[in-house]
PDB file of N, CA and C in Angstrom:
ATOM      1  N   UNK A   1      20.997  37.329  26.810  1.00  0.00           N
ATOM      2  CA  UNK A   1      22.213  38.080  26.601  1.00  0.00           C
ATOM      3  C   UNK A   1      23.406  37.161  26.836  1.00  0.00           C
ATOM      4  N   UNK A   2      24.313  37.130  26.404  1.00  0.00           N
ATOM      5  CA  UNK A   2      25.638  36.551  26.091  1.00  0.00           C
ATOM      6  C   UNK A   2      26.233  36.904  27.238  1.00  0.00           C
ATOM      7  N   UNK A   3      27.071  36.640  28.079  1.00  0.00           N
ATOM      8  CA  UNK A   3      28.028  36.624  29.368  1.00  0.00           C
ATOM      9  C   UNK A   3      28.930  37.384  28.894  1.00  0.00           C
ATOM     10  N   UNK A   4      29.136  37.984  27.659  1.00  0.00           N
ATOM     11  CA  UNK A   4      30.039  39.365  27.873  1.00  0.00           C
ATOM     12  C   UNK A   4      29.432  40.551  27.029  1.00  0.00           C
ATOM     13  N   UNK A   5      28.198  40.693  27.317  1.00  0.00           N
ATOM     14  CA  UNK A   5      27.353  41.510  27.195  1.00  0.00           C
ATOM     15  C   UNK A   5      26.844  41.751  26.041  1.00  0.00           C
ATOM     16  N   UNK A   6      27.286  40.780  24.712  1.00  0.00           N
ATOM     17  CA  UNK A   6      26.543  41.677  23.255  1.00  0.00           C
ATOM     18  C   UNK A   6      25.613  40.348  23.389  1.00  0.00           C
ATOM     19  N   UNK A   7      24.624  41.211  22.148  1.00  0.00           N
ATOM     20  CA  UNK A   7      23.348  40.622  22.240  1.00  0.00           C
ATOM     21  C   UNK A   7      23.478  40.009  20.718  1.00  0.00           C
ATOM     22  N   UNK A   8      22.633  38.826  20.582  1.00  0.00           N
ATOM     23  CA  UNK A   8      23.057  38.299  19.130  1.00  0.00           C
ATOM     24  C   UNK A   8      21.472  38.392  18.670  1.00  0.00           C
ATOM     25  N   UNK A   9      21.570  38.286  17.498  1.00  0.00           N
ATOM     26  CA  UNK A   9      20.220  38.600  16.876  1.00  0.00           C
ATOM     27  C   UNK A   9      19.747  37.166  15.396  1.00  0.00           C
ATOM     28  N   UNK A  10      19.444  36.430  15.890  1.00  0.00           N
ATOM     29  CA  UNK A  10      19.159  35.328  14.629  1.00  0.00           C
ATOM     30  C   UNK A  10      17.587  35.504  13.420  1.00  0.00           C
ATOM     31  N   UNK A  11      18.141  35.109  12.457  1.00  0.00           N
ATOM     32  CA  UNK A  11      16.700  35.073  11.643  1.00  0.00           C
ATOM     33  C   UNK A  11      16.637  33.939  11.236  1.00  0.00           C
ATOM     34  N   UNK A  12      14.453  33.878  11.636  1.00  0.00           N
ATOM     35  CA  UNK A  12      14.051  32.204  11.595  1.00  0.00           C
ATOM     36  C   UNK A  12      14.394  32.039  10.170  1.00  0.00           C
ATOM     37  N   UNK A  13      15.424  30.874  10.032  1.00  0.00           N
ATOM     38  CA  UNK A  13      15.071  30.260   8.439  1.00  0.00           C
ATOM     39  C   UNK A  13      13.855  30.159   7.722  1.00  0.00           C
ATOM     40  N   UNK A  14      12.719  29.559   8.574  1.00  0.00           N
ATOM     41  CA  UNK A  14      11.642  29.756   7.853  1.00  0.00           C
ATOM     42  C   UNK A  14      11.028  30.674   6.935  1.00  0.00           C
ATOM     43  N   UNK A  15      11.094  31.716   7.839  1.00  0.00           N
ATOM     44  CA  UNK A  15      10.653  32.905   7.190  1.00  0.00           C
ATOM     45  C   UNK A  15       9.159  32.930   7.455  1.00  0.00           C
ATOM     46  N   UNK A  16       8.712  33.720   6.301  1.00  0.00           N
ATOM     47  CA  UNK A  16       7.318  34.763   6.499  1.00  0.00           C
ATOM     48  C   UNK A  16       6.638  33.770   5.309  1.00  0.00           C
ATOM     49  N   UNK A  17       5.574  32.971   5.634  1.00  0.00           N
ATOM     50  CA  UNK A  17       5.301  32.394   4.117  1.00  0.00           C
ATOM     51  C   UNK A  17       3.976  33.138   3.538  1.00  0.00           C
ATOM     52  N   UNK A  18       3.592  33.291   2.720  1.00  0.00           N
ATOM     53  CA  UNK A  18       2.937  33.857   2.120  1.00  0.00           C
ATOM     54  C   UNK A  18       1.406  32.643   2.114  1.00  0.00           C
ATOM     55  N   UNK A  19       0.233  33.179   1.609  1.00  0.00           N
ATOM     56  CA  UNK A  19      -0.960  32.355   2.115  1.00  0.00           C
ATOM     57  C   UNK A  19      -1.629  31.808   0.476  1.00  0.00           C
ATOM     58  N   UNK A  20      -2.014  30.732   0.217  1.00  0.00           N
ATOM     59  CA  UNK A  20      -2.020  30.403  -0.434  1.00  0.00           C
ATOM     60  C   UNK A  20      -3.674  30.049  -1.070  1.00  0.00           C
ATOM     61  N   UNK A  21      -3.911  29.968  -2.290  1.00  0.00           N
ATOM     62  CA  UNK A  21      -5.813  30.025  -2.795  1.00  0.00           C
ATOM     63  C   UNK A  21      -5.908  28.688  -3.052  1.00  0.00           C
ATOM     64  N   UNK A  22      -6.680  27.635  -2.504  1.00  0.00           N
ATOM     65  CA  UNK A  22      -6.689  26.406  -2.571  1.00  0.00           C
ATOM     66  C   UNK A  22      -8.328  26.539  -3.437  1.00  0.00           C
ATOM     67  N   UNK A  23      -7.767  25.411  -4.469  1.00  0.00           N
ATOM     68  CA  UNK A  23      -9.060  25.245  -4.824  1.00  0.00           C
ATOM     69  C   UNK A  23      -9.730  23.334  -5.551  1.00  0.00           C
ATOM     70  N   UNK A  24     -10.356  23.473  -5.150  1.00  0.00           N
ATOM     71  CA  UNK A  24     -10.951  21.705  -4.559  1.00  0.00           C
ATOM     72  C   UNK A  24     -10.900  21.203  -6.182  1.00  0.00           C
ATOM     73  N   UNK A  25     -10.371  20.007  -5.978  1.00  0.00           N
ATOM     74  CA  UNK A  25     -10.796  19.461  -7.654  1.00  0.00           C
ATOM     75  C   UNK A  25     -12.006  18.641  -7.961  1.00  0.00           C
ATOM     76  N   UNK A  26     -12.573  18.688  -6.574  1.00  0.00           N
ATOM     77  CA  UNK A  26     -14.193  17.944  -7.170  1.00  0.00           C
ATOM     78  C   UNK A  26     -15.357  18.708  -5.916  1.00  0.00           C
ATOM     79  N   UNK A  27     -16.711  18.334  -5.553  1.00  0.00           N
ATOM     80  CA  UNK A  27     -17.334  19.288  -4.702  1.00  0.00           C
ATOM     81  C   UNK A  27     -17.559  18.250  -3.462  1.00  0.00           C
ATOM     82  N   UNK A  28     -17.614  18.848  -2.201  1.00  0.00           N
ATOM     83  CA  UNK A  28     -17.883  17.825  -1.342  1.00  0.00           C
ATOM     84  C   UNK A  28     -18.665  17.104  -1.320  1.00  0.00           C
ATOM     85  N   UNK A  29     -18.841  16.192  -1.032  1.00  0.00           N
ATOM     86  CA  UNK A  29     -20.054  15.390  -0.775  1.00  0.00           C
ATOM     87  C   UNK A  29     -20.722  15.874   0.379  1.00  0.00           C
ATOM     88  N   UNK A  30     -22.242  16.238   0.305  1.00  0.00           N
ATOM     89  CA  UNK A  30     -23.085  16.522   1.237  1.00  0.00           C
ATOM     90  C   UNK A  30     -22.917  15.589   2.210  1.00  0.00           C
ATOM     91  N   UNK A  31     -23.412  14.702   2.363  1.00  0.00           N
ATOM     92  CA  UNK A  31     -23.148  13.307   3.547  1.00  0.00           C
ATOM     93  C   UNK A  31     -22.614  12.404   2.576  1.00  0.00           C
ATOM     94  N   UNK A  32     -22.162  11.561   3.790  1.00  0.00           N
ATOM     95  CA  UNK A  32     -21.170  10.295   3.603  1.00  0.00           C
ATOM     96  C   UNK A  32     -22.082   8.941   4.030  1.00  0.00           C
ATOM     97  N   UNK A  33     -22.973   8.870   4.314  1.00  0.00           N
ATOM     98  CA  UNK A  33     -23.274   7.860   4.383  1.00  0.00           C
ATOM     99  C   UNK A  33     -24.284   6.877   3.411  1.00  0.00           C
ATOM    100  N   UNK A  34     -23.305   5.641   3.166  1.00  0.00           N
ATOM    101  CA  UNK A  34     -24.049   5.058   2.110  1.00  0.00           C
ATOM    102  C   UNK A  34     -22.752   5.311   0.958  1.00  0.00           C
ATOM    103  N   UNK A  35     -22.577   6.046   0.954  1.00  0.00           N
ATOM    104  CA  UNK A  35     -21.284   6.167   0.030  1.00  0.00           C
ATOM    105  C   UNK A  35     -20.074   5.655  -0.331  1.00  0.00           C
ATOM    106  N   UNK A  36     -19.659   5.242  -0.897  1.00  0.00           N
ATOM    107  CA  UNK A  36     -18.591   4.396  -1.859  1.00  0.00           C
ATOM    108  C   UNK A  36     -17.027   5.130  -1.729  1.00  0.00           C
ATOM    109  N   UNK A  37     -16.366   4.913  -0.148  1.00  0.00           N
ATOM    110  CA  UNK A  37     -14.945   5.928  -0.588  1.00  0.00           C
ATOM    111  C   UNK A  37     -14.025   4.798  -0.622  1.00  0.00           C
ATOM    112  N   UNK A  38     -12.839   5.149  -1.601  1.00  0.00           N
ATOM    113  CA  UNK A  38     -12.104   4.439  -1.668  1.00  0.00           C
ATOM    114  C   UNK A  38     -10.432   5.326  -0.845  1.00  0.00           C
ATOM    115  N   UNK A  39      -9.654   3.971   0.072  1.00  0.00           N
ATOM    116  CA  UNK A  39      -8.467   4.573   0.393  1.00  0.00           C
ATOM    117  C   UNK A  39      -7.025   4.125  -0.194  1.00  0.00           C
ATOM    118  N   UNK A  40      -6.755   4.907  -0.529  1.00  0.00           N
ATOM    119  CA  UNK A  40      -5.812   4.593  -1.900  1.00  0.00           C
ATOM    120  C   UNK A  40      -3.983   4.904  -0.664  1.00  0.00           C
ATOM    121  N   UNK A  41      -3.762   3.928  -0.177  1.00  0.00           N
ATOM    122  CA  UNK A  41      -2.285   3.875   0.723  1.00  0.00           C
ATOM    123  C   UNK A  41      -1.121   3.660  -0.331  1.00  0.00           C
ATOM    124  N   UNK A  42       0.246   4.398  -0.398  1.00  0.00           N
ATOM    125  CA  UNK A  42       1.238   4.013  -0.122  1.00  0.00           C
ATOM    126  C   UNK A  42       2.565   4.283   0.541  1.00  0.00           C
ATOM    127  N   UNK A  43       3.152   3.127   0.916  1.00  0.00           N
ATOM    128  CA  UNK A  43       4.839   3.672   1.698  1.00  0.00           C
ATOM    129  C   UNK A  43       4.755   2.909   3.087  1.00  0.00           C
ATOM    130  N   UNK A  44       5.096   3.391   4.175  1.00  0.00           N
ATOM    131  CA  UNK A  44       4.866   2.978   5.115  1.00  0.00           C
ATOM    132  C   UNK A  44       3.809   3.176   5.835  1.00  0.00           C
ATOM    133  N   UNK A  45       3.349   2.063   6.704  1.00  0.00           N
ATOM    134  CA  UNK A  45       2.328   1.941   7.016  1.00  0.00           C
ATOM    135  C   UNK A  45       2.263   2.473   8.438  1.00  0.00           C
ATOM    136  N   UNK A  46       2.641   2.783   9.169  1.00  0.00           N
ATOM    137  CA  UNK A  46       2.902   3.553  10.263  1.00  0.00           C
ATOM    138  C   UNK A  46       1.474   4.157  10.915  1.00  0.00           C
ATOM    139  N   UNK A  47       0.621   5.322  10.308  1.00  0.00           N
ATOM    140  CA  UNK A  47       0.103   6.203  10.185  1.00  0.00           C
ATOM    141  C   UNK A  47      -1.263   5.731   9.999  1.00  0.00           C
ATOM    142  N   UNK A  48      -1.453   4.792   8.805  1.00  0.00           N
ATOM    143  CA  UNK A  48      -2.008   4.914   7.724  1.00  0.00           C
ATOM    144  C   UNK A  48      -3.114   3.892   8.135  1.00  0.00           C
ATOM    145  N   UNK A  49      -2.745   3.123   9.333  1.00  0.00           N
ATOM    146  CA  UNK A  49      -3.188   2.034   9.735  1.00  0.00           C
ATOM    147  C   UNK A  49      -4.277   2.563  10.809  1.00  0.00           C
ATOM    148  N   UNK A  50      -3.843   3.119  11.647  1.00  0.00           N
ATOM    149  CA  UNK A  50      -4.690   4.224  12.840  1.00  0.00           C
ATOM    150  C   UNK A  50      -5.598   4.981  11.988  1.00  0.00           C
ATOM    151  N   UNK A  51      -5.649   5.259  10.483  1.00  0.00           N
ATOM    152  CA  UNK A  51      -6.055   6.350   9.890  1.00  0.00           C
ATOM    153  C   UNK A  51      -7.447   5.620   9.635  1.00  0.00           C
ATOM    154  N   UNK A  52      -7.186   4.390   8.772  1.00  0.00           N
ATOM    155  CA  UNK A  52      -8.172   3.315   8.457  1.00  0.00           C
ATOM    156  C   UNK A  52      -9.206   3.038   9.091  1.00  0.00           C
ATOM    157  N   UNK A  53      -8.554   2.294  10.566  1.00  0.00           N
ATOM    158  CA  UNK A  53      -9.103   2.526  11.673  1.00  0.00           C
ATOM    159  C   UNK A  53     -10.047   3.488  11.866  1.00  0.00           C
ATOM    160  N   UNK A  54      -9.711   4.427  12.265  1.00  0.00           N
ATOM    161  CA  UNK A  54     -10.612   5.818  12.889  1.00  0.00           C
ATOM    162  C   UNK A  54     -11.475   6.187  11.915  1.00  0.00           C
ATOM    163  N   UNK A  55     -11.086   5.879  10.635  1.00  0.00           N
ATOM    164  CA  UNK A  55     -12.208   6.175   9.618  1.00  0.00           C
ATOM    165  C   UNK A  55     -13.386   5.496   9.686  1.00  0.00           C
ATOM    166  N   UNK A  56     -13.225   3.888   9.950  1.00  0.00           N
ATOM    167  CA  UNK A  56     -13.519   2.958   9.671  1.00  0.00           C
ATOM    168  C   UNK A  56     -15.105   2.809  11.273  1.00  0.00           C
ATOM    169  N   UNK A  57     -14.110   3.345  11.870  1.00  0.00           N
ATOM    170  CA  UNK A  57     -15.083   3.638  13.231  1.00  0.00           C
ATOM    171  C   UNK A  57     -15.978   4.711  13.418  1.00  0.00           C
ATOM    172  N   UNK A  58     -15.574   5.967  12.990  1.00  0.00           N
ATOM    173  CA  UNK A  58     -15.972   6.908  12.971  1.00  0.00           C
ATOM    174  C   UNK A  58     -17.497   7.229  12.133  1.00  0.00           C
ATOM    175  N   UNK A  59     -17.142   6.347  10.846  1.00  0.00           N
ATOM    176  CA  UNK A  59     -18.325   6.494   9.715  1.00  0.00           C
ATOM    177  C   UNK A  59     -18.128   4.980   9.168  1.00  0.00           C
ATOM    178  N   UNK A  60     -19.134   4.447  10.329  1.00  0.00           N
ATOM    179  CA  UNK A  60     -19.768   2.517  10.065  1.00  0.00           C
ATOM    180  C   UNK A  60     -20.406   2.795   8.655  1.00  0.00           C
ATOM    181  N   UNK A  61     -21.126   3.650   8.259  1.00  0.00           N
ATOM    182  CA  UNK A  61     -22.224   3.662   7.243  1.00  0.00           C
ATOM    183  C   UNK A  61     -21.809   3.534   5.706  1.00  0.00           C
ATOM    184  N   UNK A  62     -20.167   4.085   5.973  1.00  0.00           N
ATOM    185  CA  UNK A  62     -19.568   4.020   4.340  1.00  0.00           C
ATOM    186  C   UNK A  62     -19.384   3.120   4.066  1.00  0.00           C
ATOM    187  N   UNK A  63     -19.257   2.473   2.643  1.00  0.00           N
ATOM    188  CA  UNK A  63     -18.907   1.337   2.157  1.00  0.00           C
ATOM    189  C   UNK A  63     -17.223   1.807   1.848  1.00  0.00           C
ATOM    190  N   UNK A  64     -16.263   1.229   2.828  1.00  0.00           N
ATOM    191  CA  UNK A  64     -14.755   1.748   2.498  1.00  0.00           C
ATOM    192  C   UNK A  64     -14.198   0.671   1.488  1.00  0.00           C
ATOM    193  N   UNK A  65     -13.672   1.156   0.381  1.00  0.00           N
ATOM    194  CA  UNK A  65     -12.447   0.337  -0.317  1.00  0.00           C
ATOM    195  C   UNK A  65     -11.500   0.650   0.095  1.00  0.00           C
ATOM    196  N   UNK A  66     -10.088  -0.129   0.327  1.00  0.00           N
ATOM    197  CA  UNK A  66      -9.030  -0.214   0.577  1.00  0.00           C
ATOM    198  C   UNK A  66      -8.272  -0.415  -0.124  1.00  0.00           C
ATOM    199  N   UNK A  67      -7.465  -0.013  -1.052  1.00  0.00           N
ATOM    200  CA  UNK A  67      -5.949   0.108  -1.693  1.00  0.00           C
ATOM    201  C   UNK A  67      -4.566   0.427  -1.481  1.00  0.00           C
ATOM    202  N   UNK A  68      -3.860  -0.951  -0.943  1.00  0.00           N
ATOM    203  CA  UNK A  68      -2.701  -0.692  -0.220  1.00  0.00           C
ATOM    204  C   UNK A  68      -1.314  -1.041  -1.223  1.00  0.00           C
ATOM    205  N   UNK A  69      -0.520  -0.267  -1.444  1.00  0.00           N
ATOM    206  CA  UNK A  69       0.723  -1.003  -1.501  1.00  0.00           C
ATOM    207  C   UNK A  69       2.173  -0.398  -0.924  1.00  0.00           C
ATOM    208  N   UNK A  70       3.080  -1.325  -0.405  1.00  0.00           N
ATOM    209  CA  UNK A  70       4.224  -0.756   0.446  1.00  0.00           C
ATOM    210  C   UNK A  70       4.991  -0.299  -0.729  1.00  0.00           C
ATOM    211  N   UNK A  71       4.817  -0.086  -1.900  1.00  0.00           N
ATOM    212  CA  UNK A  71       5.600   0.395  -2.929  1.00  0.00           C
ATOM    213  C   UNK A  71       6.021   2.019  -2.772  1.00  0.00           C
ATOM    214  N   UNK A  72       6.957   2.918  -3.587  1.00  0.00           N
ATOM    215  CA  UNK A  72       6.478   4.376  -3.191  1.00  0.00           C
ATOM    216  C   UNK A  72       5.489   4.917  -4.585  1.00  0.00           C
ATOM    217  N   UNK A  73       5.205   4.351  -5.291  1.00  0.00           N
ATOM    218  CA  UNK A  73       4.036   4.225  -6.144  1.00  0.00           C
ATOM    219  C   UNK A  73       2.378   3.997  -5.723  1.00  0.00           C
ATOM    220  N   UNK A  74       1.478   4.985  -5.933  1.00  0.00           N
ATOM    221  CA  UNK A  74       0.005   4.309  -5.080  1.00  0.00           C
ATOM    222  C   UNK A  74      -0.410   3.578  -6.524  1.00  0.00           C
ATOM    223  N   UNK A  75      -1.422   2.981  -5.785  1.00  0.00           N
ATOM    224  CA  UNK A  75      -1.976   2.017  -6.633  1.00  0.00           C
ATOM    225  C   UNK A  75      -3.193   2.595  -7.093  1.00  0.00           C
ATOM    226  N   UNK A  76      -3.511   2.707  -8.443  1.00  0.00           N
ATOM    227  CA  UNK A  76      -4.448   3.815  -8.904  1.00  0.00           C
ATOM    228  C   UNK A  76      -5.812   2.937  -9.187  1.00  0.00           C
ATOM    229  N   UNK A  77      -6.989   3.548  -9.102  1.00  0.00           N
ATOM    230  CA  UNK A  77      -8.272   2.877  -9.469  1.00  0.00           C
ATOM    231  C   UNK A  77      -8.031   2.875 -10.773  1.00  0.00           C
ATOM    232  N   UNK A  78      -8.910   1.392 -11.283  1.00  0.00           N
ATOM    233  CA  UNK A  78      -9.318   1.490 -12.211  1.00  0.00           C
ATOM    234  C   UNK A  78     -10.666   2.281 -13.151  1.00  0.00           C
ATOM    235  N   UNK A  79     -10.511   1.983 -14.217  1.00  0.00           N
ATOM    236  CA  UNK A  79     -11.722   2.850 -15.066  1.00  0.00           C
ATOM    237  C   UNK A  79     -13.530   2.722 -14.017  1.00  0.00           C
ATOM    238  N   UNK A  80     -13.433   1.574 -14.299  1.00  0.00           N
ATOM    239  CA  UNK A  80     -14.856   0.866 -13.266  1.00  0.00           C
ATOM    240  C   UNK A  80     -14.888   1.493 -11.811  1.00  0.00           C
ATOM    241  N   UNK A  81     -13.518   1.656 -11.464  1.00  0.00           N
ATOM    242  CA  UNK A  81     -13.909   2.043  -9.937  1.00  0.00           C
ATOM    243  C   UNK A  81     -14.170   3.558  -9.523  1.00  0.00           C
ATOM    244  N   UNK A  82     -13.252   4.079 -11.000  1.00  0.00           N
ATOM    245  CA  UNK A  82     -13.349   5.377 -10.803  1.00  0.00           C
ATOM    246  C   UNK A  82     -14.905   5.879 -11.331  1.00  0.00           C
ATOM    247  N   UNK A  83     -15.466   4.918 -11.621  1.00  0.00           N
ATOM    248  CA  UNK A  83     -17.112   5.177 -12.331  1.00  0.00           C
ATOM    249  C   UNK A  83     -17.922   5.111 -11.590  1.00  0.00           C
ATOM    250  N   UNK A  84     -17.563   3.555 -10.416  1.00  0.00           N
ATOM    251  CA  UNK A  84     -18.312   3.832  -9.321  1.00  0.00           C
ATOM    252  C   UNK A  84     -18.035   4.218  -7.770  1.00  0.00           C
ATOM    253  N   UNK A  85     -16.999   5.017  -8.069  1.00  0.00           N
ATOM    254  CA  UNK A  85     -16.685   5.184  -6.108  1.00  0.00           C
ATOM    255  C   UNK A  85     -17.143   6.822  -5.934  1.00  0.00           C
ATOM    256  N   UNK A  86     -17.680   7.421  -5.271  1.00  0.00           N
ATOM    257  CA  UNK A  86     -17.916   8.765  -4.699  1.00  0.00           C
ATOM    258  C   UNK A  86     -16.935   9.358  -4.083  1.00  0.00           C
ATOM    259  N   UNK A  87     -15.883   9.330  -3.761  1.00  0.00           N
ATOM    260  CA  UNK A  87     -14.987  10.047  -3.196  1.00  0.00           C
ATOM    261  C   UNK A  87     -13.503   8.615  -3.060  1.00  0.00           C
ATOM    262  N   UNK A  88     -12.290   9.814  -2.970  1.00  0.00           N
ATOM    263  CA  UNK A  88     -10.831   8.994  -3.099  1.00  0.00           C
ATOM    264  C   UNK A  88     -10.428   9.770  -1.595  1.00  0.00           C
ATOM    265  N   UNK A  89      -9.509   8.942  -1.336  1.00  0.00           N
ATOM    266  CA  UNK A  89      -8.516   9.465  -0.084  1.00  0.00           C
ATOM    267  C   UNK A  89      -7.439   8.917  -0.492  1.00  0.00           C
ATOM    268  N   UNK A  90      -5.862   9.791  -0.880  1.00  0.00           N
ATOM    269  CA  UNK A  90      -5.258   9.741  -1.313  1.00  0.00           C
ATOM    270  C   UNK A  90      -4.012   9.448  -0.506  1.00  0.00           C
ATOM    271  N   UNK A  91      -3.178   8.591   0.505  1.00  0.00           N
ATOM    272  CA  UNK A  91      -2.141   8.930   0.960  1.00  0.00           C
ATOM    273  C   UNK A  91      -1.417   8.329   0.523  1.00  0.00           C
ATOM    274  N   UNK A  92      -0.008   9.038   1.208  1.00  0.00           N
ATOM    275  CA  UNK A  92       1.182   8.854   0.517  1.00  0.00           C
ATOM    276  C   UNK A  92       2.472   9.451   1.721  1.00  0.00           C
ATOM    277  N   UNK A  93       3.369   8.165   1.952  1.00  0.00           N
ATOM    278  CA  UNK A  93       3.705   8.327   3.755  1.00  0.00           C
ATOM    279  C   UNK A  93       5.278   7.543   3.368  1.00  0.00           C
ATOM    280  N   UNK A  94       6.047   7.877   3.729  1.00  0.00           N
ATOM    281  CA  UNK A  94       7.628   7.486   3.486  1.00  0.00           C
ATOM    282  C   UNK A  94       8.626   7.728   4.740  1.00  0.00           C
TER     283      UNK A  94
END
């Protein structure tokens, strides 16, 4: 309450968001190991580096590709890679 007694009343900007139907553009992969993922970075590297990391530790068994550039453009697979990699990880960090 306010020190001369009225009460103020604010509304969150946010608001009420509504819930959204996500739907996957390819199917998971059952397991990951042995598998071909590629990590497709760009912008700053901040984040992205710890991310690598923890991936990198977490699941020894994958074969990781790495695709970095500090551009704000990612650097896209080619035809060949997209033929042979099993899964993409896509970031994108500014």
């Amino acid at each position: 309450m306010a020190e001369n007694g009225r009460v103020y009343k604010c509304l969150n900007p946010v608001g009420i968001q509504e819930g959204v139907e996500l739907f996957p553009l390819a199917p998971r992969l059952d397991k990951v190991d042995g598998k071909e993922i590629y990590i497709s970075i760009c912008g700053e590297p901040d984040i992205t580096i710890a991310l690598e990391k923890h991936l990198k530790s977490e699941y020894p068994d994958v074969n990781w590709k790495v695709k970095k550039t500090y551009l704000s453009l990612p650097v896209p697979l080619s035809g060949e890679e997209r033929k042979t990699c099993d899964a993409l990880i896509q970031g994108v960090v500014w």
